[in-house]
PDB file of N, CA and C in Angstrom:
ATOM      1  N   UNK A   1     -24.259   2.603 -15.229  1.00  0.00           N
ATOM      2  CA  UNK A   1     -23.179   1.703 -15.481  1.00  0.00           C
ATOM      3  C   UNK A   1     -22.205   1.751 -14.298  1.00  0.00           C
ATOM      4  N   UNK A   2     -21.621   0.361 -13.666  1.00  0.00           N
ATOM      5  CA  UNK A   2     -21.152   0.525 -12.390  1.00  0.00           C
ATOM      6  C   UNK A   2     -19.717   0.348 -13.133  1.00  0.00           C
ATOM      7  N   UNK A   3     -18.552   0.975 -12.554  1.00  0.00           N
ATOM      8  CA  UNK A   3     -17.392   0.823 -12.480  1.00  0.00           C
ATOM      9  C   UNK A   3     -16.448  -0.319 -12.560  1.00  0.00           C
ATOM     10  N   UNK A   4     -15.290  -0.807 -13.114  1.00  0.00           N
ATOM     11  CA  UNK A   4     -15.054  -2.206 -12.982  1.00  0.00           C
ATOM     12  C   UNK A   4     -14.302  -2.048 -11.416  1.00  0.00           C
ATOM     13  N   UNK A   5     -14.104  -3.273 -10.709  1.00  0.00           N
ATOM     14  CA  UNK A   5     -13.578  -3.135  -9.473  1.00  0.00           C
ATOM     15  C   UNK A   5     -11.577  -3.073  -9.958  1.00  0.00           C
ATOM     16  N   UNK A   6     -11.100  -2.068  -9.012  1.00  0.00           N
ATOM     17  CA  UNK A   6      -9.723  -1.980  -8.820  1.00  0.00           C
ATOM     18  C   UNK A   6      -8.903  -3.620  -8.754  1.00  0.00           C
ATOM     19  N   UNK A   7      -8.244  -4.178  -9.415  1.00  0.00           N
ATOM     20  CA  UNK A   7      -7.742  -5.377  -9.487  1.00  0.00           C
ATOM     21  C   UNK A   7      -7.435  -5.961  -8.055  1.00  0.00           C
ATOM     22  N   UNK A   8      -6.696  -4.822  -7.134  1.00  0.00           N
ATOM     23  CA  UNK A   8      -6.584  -4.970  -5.847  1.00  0.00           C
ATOM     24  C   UNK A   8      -7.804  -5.099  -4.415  1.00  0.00           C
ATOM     25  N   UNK A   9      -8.865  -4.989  -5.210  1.00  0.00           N
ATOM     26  CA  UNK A   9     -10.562  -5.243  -4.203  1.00  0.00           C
ATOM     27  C   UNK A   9     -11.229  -6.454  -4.931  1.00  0.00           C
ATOM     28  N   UNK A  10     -10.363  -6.821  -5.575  1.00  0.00           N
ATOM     29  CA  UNK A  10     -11.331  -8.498  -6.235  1.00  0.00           C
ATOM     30  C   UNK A  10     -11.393  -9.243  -5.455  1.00  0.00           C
ATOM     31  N   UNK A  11     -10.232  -9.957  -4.284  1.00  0.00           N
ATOM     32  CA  UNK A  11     -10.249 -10.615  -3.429  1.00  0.00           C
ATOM     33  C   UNK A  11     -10.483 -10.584  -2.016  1.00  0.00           C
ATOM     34  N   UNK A  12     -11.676 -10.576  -1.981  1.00  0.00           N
ATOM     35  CA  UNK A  12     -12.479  -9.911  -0.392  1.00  0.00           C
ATOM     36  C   UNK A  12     -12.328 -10.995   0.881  1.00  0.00           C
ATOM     37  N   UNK A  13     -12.061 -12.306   0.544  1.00  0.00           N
ATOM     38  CA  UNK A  13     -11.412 -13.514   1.140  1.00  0.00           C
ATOM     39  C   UNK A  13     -10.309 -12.748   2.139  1.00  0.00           C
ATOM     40  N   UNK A  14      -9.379 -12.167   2.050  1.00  0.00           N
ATOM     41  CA  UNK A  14      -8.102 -12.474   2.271  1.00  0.00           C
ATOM     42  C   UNK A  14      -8.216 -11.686   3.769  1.00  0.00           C
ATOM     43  N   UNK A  15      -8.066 -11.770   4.448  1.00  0.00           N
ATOM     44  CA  UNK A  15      -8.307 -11.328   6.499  1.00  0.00           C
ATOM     45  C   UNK A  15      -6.810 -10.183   6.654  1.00  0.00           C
ATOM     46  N   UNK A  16      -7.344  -9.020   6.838  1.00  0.00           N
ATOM     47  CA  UNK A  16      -6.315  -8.225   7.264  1.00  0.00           C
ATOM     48  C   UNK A  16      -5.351  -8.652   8.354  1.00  0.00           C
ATOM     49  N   UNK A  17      -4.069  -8.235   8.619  1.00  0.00           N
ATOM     50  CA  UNK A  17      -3.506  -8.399   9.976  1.00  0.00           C
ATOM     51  C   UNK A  17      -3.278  -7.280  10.520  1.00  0.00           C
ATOM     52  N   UNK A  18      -3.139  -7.059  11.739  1.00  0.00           N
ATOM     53  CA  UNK A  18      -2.946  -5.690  12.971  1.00  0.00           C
ATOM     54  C   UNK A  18      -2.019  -5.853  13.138  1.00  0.00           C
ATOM     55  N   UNK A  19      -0.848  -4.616  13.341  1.00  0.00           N
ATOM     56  CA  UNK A  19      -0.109  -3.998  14.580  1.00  0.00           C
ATOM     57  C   UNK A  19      -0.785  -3.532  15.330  1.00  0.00           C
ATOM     58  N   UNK A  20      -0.077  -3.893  16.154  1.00  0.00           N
ATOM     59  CA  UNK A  20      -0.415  -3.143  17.223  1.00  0.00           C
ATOM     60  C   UNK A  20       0.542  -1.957  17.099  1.00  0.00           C
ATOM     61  N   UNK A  21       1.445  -1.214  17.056  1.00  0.00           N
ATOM     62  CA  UNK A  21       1.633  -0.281  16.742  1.00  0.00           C
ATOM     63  C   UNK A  21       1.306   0.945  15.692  1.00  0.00           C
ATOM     64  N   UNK A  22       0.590   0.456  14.739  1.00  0.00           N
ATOM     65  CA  UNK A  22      -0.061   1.073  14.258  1.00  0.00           C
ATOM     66  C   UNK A  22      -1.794   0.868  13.927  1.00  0.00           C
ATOM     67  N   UNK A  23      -2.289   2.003  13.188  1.00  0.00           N
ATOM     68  CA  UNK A  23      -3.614   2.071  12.928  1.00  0.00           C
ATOM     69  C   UNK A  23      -4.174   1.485  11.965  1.00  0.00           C
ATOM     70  N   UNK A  24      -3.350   1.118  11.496  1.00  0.00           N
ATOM     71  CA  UNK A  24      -3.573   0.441  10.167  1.00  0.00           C
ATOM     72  C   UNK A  24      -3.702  -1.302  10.084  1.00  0.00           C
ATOM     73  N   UNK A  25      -4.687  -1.581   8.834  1.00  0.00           N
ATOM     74  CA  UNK A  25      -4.473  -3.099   8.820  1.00  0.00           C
ATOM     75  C   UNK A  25      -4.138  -3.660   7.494  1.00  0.00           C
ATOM     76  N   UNK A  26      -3.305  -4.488   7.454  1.00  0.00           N
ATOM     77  CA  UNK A  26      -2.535  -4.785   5.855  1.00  0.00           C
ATOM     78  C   UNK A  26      -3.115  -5.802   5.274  1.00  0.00           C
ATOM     79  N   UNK A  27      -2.832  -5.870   3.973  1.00  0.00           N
ATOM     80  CA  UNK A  27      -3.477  -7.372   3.888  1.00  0.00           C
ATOM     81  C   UNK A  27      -2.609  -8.234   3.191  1.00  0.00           C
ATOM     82  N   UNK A  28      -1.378  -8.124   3.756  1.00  0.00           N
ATOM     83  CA  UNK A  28      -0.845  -9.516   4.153  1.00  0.00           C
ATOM     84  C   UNK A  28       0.481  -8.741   4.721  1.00  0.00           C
ATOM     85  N   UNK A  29       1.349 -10.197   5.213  1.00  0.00           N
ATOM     86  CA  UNK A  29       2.448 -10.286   5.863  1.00  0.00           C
ATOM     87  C   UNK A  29       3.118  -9.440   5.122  1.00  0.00           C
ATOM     88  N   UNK A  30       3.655  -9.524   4.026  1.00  0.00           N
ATOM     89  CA  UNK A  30       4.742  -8.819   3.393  1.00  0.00           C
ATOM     90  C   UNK A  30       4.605  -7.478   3.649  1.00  0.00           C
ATOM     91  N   UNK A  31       2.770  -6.781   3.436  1.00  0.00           N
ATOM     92  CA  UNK A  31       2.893  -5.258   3.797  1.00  0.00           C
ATOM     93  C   UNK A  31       3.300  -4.845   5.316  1.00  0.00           C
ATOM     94  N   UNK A  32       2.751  -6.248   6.357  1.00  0.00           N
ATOM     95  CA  UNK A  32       3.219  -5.635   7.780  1.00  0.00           C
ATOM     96  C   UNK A  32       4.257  -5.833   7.891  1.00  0.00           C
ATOM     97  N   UNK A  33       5.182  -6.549   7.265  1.00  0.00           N
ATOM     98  CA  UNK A  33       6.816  -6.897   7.035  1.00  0.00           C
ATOM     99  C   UNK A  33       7.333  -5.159   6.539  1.00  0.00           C
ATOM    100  N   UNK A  34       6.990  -4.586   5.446  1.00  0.00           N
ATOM    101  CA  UNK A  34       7.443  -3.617   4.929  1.00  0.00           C
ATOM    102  C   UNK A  34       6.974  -2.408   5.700  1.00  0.00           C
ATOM    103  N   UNK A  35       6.064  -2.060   6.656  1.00  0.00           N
ATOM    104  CA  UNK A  35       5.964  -1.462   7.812  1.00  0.00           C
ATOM    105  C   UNK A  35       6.625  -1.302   9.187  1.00  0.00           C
ATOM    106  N   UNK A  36       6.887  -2.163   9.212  1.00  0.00           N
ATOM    107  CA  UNK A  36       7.751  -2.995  10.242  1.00  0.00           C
ATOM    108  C   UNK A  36       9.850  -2.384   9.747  1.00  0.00           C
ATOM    109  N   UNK A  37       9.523  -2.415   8.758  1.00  0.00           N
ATOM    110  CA  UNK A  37      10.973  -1.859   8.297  1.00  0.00           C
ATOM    111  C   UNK A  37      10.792  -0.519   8.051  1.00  0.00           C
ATOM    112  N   UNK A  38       9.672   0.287   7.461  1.00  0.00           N
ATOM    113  CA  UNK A  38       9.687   1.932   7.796  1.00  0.00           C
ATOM    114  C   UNK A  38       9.799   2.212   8.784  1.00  0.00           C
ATOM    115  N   UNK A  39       9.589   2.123   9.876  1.00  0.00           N
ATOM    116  CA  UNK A  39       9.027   2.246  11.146  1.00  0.00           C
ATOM    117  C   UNK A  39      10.694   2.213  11.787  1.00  0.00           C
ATOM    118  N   UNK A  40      11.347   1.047  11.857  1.00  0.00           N
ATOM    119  CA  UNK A  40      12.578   0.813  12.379  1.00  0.00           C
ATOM    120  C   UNK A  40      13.949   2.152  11.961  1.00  0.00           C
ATOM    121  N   UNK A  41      13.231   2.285  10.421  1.00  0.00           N
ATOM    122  CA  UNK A  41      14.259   3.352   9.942  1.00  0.00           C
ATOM    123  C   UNK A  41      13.306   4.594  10.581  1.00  0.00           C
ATOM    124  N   UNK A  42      12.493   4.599  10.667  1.00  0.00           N
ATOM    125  CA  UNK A  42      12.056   6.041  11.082  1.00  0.00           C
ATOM    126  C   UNK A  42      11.252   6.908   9.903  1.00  0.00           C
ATOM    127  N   UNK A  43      11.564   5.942   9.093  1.00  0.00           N
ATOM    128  CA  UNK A  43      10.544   6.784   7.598  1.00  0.00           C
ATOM    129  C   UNK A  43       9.120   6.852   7.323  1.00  0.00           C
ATOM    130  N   UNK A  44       8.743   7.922   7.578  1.00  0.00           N
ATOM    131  CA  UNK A  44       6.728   7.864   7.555  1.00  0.00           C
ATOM    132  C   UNK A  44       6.593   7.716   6.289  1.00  0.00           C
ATOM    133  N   UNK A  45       5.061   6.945   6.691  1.00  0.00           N
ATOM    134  CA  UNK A  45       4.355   6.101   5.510  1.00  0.00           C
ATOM    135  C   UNK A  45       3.060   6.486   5.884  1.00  0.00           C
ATOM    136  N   UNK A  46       2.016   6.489   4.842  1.00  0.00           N
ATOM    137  CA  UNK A  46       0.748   6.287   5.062  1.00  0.00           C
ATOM    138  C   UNK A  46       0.200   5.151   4.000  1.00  0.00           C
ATOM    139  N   UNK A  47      -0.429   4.241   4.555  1.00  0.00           N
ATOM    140  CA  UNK A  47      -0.991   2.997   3.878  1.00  0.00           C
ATOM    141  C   UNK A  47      -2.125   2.727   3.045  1.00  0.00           C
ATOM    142  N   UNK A  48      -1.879   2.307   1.848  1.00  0.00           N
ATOM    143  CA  UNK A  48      -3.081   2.734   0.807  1.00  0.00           C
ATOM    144  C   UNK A  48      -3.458   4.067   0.520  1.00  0.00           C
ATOM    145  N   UNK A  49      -3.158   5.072   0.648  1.00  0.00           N
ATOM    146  CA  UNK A  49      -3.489   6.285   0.788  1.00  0.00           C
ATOM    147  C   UNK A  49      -4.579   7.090  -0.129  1.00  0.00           C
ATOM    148  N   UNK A  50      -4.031   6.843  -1.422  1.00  0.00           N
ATOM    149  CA  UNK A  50      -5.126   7.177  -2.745  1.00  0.00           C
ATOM    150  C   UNK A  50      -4.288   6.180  -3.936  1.00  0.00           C
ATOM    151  N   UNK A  51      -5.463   5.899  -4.825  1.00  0.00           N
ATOM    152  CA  UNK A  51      -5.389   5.148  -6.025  1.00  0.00           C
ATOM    153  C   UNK A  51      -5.239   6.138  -7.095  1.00  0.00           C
ATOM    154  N   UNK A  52      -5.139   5.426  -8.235  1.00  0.00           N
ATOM    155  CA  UNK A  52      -4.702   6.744  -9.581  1.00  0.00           C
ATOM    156  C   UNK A  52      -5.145   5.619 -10.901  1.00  0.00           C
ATOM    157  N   UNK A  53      -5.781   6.198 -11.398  1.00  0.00           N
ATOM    158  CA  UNK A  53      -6.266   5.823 -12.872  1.00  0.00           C
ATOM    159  C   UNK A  53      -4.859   5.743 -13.568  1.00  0.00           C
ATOM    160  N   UNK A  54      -4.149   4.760 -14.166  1.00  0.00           N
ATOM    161  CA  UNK A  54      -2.689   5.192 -15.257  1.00  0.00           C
ATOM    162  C   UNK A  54      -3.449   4.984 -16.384  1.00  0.00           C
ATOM    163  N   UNK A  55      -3.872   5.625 -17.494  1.00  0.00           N
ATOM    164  CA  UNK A  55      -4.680   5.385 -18.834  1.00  0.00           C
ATOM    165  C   UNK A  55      -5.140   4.000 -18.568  1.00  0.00           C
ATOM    166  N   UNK A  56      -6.451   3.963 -17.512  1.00  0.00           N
ATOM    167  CA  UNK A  56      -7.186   2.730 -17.853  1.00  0.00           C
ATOM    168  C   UNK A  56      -6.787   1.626 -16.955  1.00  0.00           C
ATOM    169  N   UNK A  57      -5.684   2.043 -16.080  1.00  0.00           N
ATOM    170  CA  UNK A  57      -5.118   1.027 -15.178  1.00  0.00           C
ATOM    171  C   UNK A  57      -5.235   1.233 -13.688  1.00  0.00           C
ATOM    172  N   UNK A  58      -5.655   0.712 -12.657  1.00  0.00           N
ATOM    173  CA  UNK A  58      -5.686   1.044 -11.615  1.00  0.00           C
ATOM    174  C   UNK A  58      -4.655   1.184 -10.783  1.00  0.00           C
ATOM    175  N   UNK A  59      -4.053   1.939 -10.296  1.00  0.00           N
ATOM    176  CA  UNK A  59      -2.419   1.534  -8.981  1.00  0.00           C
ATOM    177  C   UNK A  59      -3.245   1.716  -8.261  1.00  0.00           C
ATOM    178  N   UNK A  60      -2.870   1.497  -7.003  1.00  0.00           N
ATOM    179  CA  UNK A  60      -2.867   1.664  -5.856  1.00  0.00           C
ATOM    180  C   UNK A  60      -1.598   1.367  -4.966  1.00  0.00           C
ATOM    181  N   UNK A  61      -0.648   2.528  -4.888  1.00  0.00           N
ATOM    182  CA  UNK A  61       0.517   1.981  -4.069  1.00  0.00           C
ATOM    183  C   UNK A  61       0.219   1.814  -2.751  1.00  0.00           C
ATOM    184  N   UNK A  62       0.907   0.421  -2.137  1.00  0.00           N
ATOM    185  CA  UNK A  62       0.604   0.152  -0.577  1.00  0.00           C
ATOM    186  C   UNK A  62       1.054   1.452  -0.036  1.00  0.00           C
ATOM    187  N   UNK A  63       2.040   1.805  -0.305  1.00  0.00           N
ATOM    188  CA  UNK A  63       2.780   2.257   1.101  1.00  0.00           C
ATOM    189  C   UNK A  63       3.181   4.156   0.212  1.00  0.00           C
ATOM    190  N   UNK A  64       2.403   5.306   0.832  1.00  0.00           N
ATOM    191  CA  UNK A  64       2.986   6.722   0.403  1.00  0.00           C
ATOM    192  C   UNK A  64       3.957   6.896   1.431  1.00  0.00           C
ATOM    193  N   UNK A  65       4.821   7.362   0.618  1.00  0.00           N
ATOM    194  CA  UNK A  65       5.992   7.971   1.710  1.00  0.00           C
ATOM    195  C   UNK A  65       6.222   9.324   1.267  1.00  0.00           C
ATOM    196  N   UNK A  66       5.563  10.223   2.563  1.00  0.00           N
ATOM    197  CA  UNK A  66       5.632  11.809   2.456  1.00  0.00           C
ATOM    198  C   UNK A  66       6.539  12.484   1.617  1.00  0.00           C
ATOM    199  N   UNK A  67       7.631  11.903   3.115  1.00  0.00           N
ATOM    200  CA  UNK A  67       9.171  12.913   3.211  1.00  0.00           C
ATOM    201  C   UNK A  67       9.720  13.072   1.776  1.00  0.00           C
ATOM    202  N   UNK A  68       9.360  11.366   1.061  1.00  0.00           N
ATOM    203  CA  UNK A  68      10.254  11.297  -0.812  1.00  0.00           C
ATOM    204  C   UNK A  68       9.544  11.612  -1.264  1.00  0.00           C
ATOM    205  N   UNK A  69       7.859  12.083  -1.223  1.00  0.00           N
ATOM    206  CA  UNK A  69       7.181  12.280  -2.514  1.00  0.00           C
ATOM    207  C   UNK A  69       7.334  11.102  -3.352  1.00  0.00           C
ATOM    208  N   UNK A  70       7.286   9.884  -2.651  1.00  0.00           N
ATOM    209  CA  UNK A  70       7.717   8.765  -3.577  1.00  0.00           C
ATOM    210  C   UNK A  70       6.490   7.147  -3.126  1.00  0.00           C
ATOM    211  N   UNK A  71       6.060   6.758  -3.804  1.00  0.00           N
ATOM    212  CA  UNK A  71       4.874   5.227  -3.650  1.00  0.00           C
ATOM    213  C   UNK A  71       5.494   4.232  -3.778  1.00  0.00           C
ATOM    214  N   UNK A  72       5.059   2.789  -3.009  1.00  0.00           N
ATOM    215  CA  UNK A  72       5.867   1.768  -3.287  1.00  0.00           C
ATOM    216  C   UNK A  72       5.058   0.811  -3.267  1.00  0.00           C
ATOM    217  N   UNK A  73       4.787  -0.700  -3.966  1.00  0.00           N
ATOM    218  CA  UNK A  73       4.571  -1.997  -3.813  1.00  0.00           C
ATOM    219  C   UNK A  73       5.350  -2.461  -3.317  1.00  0.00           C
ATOM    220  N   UNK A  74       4.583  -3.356  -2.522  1.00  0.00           N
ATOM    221  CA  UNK A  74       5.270  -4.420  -1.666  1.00  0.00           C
ATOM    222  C   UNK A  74       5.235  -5.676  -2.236  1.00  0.00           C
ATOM    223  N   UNK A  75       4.870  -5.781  -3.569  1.00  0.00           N
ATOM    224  CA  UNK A  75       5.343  -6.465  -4.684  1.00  0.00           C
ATOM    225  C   UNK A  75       6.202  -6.507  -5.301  1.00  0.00           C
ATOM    226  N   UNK A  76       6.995  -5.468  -5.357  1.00  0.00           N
ATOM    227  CA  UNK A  76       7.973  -5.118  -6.109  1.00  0.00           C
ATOM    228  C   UNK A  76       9.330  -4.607  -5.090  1.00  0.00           C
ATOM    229  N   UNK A  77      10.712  -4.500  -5.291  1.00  0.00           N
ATOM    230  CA  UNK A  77      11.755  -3.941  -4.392  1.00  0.00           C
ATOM    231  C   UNK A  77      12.001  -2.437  -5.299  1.00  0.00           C
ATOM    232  N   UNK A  78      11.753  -2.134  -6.069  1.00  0.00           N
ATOM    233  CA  UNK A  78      12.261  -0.440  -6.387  1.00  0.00           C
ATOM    234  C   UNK A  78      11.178   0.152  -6.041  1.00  0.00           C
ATOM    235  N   UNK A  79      11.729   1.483  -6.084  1.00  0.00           N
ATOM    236  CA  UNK A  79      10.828   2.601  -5.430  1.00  0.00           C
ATOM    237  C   UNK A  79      10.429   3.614  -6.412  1.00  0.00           C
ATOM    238  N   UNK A  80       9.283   3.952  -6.823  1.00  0.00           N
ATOM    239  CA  UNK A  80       9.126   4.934  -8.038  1.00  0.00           C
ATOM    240  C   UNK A  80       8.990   6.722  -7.376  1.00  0.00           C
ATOM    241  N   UNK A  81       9.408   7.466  -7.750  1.00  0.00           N
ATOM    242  CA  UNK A  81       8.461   8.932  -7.704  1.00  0.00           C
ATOM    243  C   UNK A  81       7.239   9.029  -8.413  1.00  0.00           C
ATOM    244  N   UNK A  82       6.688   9.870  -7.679  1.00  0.00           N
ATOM    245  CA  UNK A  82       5.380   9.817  -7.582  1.00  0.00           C
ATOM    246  C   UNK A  82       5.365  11.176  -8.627  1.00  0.00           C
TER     247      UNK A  82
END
């Protein structure tokens, strides 16, 4: 029995974009928008980093941020702890 796909890998259409400053590729503007503003403040991020089962639900926060111990969507403007 195969796994259902993460809500966030359904749409295989959608073309990453590059910085060039970083290693990473987003998949869309808003995440290289919200990179683009860690970066300026100086706050490390790592992108997509790991997903988490919530009873049956998939997250996947775009953006881990070490230093807070804290995950964020770039869907959303608040910031949760992790």
């Amino acid at each position: 029995m195969t796994e259902p796909k993460p809500a966030w890998d359904t749409n295989r259409d959608v073309k990453a974009i590059e910085r060039s400053t970083t290693a990473y590729r987003f998949r869309s503007r808003l995440e290289a928008r919200w990179a683009v503003f860690f970066d300026t403040l100086g706050v490390k991020y790592e992108y997509e980093k790991e997903g988490y089962d919530l009873d049956g639900t998939w997250y996947l926060p775009d953006f881990w941020l070490p230093e807070h111990n804290a995950g964020s969507r770039s869907s959303h403007t608040d910031m949760s702890n992790a």
